[in-house]
Protein backbone atom coordinates (compact mmCIF):
# COMPACT_ATOMS: atom_id res chain seq x y z
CA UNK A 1 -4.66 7.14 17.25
CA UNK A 2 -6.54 4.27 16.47
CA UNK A 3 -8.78 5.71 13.71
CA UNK A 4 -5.63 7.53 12.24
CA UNK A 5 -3.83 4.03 12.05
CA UNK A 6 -7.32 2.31 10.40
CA UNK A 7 -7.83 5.52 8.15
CA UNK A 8 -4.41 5.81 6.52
CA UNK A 9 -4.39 1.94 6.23
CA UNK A 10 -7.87 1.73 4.34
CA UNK A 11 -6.75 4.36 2.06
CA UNK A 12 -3.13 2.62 1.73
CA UNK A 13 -4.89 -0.37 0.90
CA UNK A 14 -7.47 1.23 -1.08
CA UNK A 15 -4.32 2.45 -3.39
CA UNK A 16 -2.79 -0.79 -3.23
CA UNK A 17 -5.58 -3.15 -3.88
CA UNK A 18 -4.59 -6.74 -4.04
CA UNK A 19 -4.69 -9.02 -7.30
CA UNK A 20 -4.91 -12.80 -6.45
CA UNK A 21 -2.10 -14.40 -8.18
CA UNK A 22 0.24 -17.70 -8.10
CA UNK A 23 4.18 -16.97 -7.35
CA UNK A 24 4.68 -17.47 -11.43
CA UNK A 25 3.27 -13.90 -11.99
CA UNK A 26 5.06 -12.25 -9.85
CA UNK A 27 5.82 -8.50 -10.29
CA UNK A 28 9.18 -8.02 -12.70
CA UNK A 29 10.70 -5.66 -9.74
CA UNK A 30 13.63 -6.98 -7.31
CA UNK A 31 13.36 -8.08 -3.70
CA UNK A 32 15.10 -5.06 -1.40
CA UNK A 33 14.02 -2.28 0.24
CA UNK A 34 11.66 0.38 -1.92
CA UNK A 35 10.68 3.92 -1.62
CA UNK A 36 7.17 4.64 -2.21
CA UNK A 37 6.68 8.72 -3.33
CA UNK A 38 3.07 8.91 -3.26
CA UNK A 39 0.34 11.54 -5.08
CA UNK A 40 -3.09 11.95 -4.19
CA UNK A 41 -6.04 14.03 -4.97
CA UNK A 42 -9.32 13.69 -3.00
CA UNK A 43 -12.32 15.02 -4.97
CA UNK A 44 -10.15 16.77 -7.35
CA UNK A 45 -8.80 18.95 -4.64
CA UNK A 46 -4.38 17.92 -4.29
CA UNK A 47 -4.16 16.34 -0.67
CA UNK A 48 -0.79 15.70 1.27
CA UNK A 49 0.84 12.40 0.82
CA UNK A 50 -0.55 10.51 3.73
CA UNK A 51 3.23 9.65 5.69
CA UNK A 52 3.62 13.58 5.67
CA UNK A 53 0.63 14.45 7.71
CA UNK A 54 2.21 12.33 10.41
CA UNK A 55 4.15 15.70 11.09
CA UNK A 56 0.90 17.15 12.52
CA UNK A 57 0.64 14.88 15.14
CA UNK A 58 1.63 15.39 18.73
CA UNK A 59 5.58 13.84 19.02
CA UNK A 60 4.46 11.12 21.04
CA UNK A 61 1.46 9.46 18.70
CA UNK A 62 3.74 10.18 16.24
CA UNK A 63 6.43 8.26 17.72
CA UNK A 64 3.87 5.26 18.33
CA UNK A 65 2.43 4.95 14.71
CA UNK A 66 6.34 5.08 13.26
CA UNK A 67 6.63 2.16 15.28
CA UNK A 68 3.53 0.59 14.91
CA UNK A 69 3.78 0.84 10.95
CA UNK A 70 7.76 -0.30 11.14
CA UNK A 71 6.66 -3.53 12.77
CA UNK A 72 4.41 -3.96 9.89
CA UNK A 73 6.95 -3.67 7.44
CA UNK A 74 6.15 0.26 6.83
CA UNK A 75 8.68 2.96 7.51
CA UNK A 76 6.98 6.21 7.59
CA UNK A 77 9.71 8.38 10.08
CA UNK A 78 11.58 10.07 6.32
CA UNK A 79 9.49 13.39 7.13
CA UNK A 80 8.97 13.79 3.41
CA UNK A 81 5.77 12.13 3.13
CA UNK A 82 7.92 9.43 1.26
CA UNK A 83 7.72 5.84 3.04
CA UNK A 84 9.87 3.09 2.92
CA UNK A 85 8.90 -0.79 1.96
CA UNK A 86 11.00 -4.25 2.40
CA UNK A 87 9.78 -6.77 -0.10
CA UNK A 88 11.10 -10.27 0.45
CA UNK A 89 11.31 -12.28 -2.43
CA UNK A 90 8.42 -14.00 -1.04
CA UNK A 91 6.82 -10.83 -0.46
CA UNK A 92 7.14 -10.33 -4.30
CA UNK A 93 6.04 -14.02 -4.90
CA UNK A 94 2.15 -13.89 -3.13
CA UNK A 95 1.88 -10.68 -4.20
CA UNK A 96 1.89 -8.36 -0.90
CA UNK A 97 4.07 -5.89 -2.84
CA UNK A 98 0.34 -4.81 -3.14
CA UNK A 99 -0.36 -4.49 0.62
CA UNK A 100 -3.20 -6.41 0.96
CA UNK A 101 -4.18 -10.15 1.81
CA UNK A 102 -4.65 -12.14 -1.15
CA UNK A 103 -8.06 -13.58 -1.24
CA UNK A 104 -9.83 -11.16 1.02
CA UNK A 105 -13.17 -11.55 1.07
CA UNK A 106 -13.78 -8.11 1.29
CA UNK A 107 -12.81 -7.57 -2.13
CA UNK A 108 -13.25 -8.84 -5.15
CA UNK A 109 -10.12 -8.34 -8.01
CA UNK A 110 -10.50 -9.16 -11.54
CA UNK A 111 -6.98 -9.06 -13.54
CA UNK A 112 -8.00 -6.98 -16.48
CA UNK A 113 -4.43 -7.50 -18.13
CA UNK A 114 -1.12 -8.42 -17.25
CA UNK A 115 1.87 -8.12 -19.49
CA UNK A 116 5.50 -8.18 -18.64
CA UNK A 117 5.50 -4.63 -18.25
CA UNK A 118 1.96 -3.83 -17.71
CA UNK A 119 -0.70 -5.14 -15.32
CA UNK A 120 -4.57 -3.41 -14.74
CA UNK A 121 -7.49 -4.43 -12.96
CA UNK A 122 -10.73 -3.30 -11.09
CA UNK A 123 -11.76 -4.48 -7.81
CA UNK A 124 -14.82 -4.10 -6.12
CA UNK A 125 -14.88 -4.21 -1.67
CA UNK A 126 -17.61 -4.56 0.95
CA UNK A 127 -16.57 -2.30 3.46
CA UNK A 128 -16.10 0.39 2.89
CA UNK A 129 -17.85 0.24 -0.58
CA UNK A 130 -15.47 0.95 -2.97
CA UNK A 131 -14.35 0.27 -7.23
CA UNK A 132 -10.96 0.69 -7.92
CA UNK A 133 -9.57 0.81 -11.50
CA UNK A 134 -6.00 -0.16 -11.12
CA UNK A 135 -2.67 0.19 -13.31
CA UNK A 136 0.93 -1.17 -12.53
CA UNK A 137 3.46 -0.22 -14.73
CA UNK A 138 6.98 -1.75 -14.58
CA UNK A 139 9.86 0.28 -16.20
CA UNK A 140 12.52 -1.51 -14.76
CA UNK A 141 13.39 -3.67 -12.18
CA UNK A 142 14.13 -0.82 -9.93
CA UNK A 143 11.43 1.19 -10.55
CA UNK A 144 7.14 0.76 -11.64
CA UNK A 145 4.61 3.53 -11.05
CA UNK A 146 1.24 2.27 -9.89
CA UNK A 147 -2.19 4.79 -10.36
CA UNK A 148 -5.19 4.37 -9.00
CA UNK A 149 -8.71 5.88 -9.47
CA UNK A 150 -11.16 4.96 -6.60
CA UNK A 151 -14.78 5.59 -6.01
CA UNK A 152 -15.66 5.28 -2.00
CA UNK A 153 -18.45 5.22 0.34
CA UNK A 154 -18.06 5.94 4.11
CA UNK A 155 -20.76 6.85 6.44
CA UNK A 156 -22.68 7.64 3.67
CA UNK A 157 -20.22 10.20 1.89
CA UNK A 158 -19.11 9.07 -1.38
CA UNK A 159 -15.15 10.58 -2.34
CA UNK A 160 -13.11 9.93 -5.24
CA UNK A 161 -9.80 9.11 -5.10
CA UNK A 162 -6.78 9.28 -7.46
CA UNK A 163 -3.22 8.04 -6.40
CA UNK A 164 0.08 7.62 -8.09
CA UNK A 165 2.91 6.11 -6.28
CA UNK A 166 6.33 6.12 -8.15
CA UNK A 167 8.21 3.48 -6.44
CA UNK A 168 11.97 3.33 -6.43
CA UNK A 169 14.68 0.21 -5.30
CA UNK A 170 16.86 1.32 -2.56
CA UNK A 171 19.06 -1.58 -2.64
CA UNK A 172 18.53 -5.55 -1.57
CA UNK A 173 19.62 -4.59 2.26
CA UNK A 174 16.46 -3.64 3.83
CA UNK A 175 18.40 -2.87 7.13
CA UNK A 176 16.21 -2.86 10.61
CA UNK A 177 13.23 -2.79 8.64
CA UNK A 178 10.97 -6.21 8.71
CA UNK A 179 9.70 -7.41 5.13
CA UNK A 180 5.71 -6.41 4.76
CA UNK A 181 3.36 -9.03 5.03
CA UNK A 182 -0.49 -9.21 4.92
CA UNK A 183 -0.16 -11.49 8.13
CA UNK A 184 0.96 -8.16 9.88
CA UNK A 185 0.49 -5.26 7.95
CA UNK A 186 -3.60 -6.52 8.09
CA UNK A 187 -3.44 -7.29 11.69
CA UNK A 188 -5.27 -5.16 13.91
CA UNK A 189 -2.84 -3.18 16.26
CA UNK A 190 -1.49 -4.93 19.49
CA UNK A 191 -2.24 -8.40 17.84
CA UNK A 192 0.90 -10.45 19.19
CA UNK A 193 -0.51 -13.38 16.89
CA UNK A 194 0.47 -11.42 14.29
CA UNK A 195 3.71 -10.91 14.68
């Protein structure tokens, strides 16, 4: 379970790199709860969004990780391979819209552009070894589409990855469902500090 959990969270943050940022340039998009459809290829070849392979595990890991990622601000029980998101305004303000701590010194981010509708960059992480080229695009409020195109190195096997979430506002009530964070959603699991 545990290399499932760190698996699907390196490649969740490996779509969702972070861009170091002051609360003045926040994302254009409202505070609520979001649905996140993702689309991903691995080496060219179409792979299943990661939420949806959750189906093949046995019910009770399955059980665990919903939980798990709901603590973290994550809600991956839809079925659909869609997942739910709850983005505070402060969320929104340092930037963990983007999943990821700001800062990390894992990675380095370098804004390539930003516009009021538009933001790219590329980042560049330790471990694994990865380069990310990186677009947000913002057509509303309720809605931005974020793609990806990453170039990754574990246990010596380089893969390429291409993602495109089309993300979706739900409404300002996130319900039962916490607000992410990098404090938790980074946190190894069990970590009661994090919480």
């Amino acid at each position: 379970m545990r290399l499932i959990t760190r698996r699907g969270l390196a490649l969740l943050g490996a779509s969702t790199l972070s861009l170091s940022s002051h609360a003045a340039d926040a994302p254009p998009i409202k505070p609520g709860l979001w649905q996140v459809r993702s689309e991903r290829a691995v080496d060219g070849v179409k792979a299943p969004p990661m939420a949806a392979q959750m189906n093949n595990l046995p019910p009770e890991v399955r059980k665990q990780m919903e939980a798990m990622m709901k603590q973290k601000g994550v809600d991956m029980s839809g079925g659909s391979g869609d997942i739910k998101l709850c983005l505070s305004k402060e969320s929104l303000d340092q930037n963990q819209w983007l999943a990821q701590k700001n800062g990390d010194a894992n990675c380095k981010t370098e804004i390539k552009s930003r516009s009021g509708s538009r933001w790219t960059w590329h980042s560049s992480c330790i471990d694994p070894k990865s380069e990310t080229d990186g677009e947000a695009v913002f057509n509303s409020p309720e809605s931005y589409t974020m793609k990806v195109a990453t170039i990754m190195t574990m246990k010596g096997e380089t893969k390429t990855m291409n993602m495109t979430n089309t993300s979706t506002w739900l409404g300002a009530n996130c319900g039962d469902l916490k607000p992410i964070s990098a404090k938790t959603l980074n946190a190894p699991p069990g970590n009661k500090s994090a919480k």
